[in-house]
PDB file of N, CA and C in Angstrom:
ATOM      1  N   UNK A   1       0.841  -1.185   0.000  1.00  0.00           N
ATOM      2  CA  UNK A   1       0.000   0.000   0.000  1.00  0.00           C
ATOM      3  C   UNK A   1       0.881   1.241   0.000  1.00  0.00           C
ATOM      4  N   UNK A   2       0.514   2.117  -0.996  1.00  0.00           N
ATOM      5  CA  UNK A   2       1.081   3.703  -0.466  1.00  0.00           C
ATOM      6  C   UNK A   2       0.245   4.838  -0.193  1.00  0.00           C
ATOM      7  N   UNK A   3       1.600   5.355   0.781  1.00  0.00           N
ATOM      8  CA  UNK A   3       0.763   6.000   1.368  1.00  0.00           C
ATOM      9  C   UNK A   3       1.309   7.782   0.600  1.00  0.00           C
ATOM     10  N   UNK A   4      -0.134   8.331   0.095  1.00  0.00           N
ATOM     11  CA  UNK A   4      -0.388   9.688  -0.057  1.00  0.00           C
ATOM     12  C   UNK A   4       0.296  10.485   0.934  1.00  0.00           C
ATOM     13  N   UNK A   5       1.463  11.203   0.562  1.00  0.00           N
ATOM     14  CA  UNK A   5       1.921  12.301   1.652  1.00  0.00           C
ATOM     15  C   UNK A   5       1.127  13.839   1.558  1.00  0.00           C
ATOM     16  N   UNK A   6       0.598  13.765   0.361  1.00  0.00           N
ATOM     17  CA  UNK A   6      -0.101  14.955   0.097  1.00  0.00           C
ATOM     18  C   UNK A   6      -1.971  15.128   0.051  1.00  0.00           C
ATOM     19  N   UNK A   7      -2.005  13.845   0.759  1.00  0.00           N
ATOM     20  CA  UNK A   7      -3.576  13.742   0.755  1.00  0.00           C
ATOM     21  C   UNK A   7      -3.770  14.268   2.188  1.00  0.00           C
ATOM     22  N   UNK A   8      -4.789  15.745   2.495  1.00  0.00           N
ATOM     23  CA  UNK A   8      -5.337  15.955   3.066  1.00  0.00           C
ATOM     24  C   UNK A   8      -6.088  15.310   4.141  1.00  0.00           C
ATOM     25  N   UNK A   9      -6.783  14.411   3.426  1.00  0.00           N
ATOM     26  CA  UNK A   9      -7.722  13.713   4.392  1.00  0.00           C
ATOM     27  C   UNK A   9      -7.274  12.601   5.009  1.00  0.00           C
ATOM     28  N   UNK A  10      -6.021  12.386   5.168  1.00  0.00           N
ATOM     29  CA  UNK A  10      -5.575  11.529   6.312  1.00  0.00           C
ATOM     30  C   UNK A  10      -5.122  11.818   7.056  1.00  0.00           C
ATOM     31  N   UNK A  11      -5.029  13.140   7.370  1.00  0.00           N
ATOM     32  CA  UNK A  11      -4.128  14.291   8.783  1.00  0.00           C
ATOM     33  C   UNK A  11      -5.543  13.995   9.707  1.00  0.00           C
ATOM     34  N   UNK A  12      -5.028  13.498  11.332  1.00  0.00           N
ATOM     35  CA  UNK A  12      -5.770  13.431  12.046  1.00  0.00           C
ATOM     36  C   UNK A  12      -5.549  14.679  13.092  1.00  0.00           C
ATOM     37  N   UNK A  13      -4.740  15.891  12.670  1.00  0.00           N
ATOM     38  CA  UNK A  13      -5.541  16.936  13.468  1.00  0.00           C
ATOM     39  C   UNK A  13      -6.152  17.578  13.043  1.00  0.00           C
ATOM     40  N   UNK A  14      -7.309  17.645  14.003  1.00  0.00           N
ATOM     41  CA  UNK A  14      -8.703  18.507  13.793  1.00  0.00           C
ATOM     42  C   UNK A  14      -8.113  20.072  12.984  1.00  0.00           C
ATOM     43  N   UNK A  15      -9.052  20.340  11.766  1.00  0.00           N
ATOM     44  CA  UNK A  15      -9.053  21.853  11.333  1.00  0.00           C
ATOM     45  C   UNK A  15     -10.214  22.368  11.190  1.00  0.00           C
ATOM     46  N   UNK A  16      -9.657  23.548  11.509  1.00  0.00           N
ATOM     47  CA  UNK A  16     -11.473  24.099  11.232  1.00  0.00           C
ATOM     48  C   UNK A  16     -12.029  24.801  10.117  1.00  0.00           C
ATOM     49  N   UNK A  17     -11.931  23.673   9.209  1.00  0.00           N
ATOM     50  CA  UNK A  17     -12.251  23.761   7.831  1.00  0.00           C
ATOM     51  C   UNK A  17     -13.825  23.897   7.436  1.00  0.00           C
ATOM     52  N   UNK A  18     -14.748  24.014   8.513  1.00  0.00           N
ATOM     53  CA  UNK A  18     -16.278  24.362   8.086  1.00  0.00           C
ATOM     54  C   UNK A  18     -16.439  25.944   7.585  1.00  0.00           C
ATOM     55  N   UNK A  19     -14.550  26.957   8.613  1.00  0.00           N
ATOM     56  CA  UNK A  19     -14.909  28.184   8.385  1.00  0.00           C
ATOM     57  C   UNK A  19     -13.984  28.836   7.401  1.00  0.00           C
ATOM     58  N   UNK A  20     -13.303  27.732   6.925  1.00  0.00           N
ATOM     59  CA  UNK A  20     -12.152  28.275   6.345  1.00  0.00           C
ATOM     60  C   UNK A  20     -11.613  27.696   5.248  1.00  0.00           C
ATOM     61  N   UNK A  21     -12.083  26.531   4.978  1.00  0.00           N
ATOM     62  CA  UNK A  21     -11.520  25.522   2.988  1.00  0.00           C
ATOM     63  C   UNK A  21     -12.994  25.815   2.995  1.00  0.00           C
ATOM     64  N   UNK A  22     -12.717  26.132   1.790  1.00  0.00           N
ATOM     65  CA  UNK A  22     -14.284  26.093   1.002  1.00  0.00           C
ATOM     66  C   UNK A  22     -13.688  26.277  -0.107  1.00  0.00           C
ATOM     67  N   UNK A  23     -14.789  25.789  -1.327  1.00  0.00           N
ATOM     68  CA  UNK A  23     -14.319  25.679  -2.768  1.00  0.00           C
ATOM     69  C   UNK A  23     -14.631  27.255  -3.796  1.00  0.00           C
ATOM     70  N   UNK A  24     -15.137  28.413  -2.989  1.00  0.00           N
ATOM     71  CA  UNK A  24     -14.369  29.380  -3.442  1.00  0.00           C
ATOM     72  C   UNK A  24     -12.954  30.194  -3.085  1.00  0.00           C
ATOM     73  N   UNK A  25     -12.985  30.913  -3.654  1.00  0.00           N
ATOM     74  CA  UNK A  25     -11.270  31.579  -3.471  1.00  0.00           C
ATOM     75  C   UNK A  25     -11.845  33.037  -2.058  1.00  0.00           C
ATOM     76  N   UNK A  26     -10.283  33.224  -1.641  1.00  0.00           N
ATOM     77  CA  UNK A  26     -10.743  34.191  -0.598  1.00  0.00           C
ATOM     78  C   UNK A  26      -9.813  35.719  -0.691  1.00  0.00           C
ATOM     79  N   UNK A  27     -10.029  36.113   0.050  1.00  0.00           N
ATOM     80  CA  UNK A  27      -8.823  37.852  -0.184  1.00  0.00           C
ATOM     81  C   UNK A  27      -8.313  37.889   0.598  1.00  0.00           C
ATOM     82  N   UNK A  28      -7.209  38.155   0.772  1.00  0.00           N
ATOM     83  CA  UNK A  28      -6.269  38.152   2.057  1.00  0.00           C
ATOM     84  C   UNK A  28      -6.246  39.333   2.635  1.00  0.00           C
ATOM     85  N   UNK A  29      -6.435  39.569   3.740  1.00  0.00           N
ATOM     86  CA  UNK A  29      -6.182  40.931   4.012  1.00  0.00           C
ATOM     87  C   UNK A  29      -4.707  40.818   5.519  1.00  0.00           C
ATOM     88  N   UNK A  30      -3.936  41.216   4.862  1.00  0.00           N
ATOM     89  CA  UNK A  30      -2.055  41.599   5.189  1.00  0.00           C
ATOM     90  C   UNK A  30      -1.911  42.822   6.276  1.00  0.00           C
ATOM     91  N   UNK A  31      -2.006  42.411   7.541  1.00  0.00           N
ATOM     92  CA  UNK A  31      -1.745  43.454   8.397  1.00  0.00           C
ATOM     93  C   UNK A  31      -0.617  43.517   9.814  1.00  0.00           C
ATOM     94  N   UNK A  32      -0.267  44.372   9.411  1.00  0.00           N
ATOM     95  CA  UNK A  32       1.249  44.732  10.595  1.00  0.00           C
ATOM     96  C   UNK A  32       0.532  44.722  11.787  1.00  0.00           C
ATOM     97  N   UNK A  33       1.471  43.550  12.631  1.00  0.00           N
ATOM     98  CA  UNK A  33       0.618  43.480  13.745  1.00  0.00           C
ATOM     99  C   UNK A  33       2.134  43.270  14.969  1.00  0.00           C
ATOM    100  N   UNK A  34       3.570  43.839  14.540  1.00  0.00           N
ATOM    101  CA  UNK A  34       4.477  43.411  15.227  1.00  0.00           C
ATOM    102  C   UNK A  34       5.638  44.344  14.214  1.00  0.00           C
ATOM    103  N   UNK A  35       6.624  45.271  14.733  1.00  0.00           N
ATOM    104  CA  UNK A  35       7.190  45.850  13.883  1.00  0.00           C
ATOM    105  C   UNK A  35       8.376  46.344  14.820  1.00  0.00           C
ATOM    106  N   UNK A  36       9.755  46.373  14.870  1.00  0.00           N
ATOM    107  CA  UNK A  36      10.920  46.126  15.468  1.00  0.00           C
ATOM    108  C   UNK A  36      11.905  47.505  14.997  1.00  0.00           C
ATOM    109  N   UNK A  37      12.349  47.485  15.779  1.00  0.00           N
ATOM    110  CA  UNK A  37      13.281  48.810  14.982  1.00  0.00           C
ATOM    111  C   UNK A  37      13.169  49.950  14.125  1.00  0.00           C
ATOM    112  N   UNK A  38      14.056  50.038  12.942  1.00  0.00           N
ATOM    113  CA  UNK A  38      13.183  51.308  11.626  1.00  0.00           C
ATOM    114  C   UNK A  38      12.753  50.446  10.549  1.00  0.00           C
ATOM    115  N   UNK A  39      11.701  50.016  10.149  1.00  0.00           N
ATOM    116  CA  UNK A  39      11.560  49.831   8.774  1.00  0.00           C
ATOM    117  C   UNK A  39      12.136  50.711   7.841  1.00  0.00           C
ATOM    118  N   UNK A  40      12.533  50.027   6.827  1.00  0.00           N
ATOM    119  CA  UNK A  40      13.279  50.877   5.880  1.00  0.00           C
ATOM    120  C   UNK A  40      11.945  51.276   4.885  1.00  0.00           C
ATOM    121  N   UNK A  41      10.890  50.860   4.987  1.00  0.00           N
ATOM    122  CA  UNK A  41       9.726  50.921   3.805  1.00  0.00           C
ATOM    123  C   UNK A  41       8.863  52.098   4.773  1.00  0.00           C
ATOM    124  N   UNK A  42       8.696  51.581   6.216  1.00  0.00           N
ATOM    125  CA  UNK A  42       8.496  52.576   6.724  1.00  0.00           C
ATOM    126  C   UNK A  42       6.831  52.360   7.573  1.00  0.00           C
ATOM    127  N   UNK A  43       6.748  50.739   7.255  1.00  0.00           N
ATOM    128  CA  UNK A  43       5.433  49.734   7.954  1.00  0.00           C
ATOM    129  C   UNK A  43       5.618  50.039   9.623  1.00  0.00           C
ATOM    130  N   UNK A  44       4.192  50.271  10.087  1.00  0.00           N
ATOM    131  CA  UNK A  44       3.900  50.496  11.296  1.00  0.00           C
ATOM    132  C   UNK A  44       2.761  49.410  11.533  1.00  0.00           C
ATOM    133  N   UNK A  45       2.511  49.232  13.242  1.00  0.00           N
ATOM    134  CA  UNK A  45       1.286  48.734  13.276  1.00  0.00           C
ATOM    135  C   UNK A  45       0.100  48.689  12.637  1.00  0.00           C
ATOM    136  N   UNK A  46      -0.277  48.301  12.256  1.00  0.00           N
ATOM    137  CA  UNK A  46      -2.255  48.608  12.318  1.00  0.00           C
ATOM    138  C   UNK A  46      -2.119  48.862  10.858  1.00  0.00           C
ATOM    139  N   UNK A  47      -1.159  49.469   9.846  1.00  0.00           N
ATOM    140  CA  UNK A  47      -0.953  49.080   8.217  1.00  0.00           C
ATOM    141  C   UNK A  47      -1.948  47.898   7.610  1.00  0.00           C
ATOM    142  N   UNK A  48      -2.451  48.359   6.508  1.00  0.00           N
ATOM    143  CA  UNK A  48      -2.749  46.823   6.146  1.00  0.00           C
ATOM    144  C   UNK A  48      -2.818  47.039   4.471  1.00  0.00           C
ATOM    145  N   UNK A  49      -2.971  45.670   4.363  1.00  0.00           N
ATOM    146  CA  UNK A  49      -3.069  45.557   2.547  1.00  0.00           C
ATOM    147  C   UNK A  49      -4.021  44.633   1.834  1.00  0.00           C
ATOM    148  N   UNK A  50      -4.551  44.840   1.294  1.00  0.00           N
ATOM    149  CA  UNK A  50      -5.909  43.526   0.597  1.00  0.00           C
ATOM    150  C   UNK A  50      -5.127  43.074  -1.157  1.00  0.00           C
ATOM    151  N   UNK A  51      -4.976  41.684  -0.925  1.00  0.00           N
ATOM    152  CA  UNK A  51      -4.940  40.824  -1.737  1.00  0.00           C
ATOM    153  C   UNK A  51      -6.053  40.654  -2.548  1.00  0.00           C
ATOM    154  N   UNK A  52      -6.682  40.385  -3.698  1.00  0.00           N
ATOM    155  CA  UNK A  52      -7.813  40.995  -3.946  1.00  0.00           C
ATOM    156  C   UNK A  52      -7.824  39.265  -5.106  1.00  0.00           C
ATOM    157  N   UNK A  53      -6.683  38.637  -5.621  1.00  0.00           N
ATOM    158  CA  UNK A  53      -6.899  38.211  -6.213  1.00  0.00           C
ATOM    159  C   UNK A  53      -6.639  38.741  -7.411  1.00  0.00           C
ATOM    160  N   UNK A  54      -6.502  39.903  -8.091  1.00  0.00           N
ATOM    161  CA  UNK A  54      -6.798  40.702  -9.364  1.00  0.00           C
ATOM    162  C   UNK A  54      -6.149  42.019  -8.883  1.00  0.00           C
ATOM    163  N   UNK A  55      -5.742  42.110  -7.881  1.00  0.00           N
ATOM    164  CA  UNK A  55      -4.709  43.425  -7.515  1.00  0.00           C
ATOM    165  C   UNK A  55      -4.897  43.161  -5.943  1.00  0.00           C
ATOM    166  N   UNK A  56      -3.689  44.335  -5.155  1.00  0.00           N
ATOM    167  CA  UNK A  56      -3.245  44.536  -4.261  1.00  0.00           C
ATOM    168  C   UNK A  56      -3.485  46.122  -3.773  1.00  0.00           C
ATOM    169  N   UNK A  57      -4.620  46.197  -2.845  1.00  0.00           N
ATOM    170  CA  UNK A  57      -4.443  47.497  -2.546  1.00  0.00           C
ATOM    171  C   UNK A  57      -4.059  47.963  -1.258  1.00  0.00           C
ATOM    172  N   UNK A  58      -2.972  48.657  -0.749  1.00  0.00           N
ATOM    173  CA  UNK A  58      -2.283  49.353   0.186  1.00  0.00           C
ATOM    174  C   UNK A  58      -0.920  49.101  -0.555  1.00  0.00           C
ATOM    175  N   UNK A  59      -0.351  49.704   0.404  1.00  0.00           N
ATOM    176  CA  UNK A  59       1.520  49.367   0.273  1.00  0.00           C
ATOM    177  C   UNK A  59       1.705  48.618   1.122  1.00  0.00           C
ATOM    178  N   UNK A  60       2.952  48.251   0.166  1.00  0.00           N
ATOM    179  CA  UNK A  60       3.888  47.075   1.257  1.00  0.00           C
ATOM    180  C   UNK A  60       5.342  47.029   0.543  1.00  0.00           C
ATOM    181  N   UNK A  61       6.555  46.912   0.557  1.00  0.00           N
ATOM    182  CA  UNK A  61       7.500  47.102   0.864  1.00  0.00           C
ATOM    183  C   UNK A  61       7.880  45.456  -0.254  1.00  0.00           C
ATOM    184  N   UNK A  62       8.892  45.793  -1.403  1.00  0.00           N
ATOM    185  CA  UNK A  62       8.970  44.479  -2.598  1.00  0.00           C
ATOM    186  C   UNK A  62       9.066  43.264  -1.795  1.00  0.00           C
ATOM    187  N   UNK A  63      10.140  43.362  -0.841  1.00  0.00           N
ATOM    188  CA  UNK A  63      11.024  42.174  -0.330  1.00  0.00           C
ATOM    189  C   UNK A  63       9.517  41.312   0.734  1.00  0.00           C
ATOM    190  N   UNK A  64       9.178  42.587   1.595  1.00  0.00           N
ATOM    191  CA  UNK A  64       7.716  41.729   2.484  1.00  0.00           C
ATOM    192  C   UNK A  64       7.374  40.978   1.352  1.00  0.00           C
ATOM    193  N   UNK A  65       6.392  41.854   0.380  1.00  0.00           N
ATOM    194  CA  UNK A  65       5.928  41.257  -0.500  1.00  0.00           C
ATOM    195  C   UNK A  65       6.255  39.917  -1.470  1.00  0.00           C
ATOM    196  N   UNK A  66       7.154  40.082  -1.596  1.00  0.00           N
ATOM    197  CA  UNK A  66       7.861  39.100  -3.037  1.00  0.00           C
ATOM    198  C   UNK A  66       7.991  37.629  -1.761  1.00  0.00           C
ATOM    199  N   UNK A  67       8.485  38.216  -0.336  1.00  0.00           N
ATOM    200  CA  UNK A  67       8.420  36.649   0.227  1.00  0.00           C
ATOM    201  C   UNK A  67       7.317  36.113   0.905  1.00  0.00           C
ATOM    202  N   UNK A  68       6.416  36.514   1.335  1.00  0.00           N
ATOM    203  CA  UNK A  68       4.690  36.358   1.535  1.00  0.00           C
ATOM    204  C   UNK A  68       4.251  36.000   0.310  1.00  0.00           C
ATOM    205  N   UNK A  69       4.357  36.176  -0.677  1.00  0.00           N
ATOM    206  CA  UNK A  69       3.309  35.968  -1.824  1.00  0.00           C
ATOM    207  C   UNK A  69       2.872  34.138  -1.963  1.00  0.00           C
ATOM    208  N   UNK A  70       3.692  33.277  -1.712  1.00  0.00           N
ATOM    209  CA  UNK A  70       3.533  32.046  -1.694  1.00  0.00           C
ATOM    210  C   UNK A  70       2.462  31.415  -1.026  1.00  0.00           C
ATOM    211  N   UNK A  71       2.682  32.013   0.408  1.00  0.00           N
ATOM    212  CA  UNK A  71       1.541  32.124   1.450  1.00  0.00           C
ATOM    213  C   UNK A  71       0.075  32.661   1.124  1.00  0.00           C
ATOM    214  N   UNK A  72       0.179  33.868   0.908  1.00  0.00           N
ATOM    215  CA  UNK A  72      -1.185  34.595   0.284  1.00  0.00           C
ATOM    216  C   UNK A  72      -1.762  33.425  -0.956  1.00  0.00           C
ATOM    217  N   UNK A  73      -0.800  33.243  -2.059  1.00  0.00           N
ATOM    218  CA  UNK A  73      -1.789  32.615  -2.993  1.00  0.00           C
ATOM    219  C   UNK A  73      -2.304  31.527  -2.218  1.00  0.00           C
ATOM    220  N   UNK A  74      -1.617  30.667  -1.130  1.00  0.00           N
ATOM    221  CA  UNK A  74      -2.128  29.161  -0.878  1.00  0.00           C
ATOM    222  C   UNK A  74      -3.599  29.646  -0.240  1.00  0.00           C
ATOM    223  N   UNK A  75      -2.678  30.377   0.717  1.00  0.00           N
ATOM    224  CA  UNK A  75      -4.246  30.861   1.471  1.00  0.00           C
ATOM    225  C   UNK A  75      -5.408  31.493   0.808  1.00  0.00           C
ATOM    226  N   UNK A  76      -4.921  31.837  -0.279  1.00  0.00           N
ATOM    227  CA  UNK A  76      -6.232  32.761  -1.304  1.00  0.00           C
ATOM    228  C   UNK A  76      -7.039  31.300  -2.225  1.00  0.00           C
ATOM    229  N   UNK A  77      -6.657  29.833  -2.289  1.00  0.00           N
ATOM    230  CA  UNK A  77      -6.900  29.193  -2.771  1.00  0.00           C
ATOM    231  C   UNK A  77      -6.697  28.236  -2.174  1.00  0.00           C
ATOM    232  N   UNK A  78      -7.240  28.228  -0.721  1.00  0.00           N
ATOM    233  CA  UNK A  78      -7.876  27.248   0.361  1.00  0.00           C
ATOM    234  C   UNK A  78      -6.877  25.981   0.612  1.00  0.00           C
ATOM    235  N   UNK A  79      -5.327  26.595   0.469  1.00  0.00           N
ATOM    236  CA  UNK A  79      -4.803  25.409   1.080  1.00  0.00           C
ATOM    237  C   UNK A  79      -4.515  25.387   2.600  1.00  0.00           C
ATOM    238  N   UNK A  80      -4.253  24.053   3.168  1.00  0.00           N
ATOM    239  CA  UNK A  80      -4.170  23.726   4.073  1.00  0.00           C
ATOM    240  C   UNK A  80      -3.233  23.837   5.038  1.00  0.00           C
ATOM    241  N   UNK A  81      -2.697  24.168   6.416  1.00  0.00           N
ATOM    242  CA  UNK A  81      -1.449  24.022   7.040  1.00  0.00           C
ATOM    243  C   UNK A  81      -1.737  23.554   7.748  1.00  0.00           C
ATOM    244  N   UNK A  82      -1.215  22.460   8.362  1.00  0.00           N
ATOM    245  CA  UNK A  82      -1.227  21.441   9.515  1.00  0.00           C
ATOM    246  C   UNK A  82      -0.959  21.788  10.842  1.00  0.00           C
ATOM    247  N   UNK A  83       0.217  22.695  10.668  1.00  0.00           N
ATOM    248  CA  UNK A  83       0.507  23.681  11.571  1.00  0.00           C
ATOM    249  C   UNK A  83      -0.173  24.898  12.617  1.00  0.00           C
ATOM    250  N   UNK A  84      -1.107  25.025  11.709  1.00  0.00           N
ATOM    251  CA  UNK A  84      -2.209  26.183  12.198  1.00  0.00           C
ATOM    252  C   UNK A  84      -3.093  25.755  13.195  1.00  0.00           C
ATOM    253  N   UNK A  85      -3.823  26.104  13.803  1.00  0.00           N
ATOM    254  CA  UNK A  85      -4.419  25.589  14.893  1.00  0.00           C
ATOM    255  C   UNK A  85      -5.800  26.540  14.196  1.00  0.00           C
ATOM    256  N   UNK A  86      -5.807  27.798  13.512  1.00  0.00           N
ATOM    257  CA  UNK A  86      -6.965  28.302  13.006  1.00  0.00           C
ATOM    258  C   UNK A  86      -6.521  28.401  11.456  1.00  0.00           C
ATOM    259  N   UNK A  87      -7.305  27.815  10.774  1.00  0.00           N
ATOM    260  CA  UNK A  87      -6.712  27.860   9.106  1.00  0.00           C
ATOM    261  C   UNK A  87      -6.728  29.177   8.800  1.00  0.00           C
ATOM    262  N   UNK A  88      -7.900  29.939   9.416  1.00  0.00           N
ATOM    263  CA  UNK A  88      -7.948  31.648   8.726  1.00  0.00           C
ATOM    264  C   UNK A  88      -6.920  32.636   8.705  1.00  0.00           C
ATOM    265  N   UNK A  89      -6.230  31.906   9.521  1.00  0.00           N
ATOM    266  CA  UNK A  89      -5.138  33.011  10.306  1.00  0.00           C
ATOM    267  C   UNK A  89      -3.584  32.776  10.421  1.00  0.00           C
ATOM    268  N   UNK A  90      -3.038  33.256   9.548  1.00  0.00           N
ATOM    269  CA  UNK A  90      -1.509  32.916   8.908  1.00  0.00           C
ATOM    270  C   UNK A  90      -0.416  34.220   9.622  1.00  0.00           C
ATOM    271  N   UNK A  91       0.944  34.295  10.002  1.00  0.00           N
ATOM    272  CA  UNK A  91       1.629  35.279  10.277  1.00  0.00           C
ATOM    273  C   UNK A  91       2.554  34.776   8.910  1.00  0.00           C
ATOM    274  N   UNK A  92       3.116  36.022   8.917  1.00  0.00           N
ATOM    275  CA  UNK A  92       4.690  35.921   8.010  1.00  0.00           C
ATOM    276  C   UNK A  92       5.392  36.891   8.693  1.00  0.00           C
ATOM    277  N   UNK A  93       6.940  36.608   8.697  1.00  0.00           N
ATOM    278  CA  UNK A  93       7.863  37.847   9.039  1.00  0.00           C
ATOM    279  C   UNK A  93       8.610  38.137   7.887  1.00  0.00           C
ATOM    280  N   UNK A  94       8.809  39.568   8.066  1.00  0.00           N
ATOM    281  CA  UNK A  94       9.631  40.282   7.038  1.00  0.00           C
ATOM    282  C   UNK A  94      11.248  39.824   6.703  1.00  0.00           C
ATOM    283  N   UNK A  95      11.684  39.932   5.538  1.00  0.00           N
ATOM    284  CA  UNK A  95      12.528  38.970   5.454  1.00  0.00           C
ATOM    285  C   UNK A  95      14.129  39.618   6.234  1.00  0.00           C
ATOM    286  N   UNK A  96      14.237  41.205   6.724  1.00  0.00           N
ATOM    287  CA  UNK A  96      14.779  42.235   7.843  1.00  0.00           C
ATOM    288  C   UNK A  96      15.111  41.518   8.952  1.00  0.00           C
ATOM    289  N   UNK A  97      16.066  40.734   9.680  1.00  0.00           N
ATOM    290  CA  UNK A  97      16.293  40.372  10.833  1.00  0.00           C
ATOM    291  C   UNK A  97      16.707  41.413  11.570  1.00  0.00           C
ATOM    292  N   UNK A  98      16.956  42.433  10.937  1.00  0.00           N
ATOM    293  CA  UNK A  98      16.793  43.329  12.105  1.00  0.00           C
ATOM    294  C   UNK A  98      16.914  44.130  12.286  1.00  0.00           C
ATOM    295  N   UNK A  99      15.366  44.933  11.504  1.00  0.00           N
ATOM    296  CA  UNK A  99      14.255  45.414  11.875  1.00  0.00           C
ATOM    297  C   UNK A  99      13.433  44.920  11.254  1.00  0.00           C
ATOM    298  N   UNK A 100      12.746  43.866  12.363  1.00  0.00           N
ATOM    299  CA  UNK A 100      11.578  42.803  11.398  1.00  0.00           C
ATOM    300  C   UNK A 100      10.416  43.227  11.980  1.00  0.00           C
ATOM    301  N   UNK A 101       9.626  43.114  10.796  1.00  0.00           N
ATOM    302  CA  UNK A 101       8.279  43.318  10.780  1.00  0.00           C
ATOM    303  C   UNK A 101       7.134  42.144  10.753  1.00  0.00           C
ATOM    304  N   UNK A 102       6.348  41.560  11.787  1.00  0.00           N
ATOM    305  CA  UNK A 102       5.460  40.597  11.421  1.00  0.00           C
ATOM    306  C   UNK A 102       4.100  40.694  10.980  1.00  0.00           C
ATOM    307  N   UNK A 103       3.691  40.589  10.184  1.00  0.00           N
ATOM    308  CA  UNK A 103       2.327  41.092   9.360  1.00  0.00           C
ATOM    309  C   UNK A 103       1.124  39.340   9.851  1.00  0.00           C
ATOM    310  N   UNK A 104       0.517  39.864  10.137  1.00  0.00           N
ATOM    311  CA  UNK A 104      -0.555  38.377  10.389  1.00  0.00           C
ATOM    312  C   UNK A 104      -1.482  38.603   8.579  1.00  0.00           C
ATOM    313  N   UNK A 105      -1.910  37.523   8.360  1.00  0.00           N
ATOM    314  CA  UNK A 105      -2.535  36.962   7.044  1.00  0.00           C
ATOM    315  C   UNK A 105      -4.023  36.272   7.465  1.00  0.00           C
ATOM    316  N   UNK A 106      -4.814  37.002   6.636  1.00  0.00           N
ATOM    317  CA  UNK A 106      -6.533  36.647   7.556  1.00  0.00           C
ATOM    318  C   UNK A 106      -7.397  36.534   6.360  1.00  0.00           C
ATOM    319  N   UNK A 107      -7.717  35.072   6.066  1.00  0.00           N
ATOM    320  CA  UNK A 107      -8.554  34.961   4.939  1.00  0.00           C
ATOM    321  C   UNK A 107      -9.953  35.682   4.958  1.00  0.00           C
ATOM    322  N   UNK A 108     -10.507  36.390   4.477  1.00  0.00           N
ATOM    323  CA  UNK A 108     -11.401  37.299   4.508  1.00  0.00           C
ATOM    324  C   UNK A 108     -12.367  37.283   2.761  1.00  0.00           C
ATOM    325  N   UNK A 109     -13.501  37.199   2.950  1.00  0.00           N
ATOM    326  CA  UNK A 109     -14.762  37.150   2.357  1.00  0.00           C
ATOM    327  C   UNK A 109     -14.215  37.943   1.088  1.00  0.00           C
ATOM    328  N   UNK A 110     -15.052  37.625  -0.386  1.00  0.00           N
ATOM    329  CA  UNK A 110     -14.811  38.372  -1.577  1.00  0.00           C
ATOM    330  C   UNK A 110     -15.725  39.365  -1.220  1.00  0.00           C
ATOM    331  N   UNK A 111     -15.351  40.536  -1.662  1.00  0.00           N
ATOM    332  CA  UNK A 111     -16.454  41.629  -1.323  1.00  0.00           C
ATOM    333  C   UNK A 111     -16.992  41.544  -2.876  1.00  0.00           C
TER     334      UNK A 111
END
């Protein structure tokens, strides 16, 4: 027998996928919620940015951006982390060790 490393449905920890995989797509909305030293871009708390799927509206800084983007698409197209304890709710840190910025990632409704 083999065994699927990429099949979903044999992970026996609980997710809470009634509020969060669903078979449409979602928008990310990207917000500074942890920020260290000077940003060189110049991100503060409470900043945020919407993934839209079809554009990006706020600022954000190439390097945040260009290394989050992997994350955003999975999460914009209902993949899974095992890791998470709430699927909706993703952090990333800025790729700056130091002055890092941590932005949390929150799957959020198509408007």
């Amino acid at each position: 027998m083999t065994r699927d490393f990429f099949s979903w449905e044999s992970q026996t920890t609980p997710m809470n996928e009634d509020n969060c995989i669903r078979a449409e797509s979602w928008q990310i909305l990207c917000r500074v919620v942890k920020q260290e030293g000077t940003c060189g871009a110049g991100h503060k708390i409470g900043d945020e940015v919407l993934f839209t799927g079809e554009e990006m509206k706020g600022r954000l800084c190439i390097s945040a951006m260009y290394s989050m983007i992997p994350k955003v698409y999975a999460m914009m197209y209902n993949a899974r982390f095992p890791w998470l304890k709430d699927q909706c709710v993703a952090t990333h840190a800025c790729p700056d060790g130091f002055n890092p910025v941590m932005f949390e990632l929150v799957r959020k409704e198509t408007e």
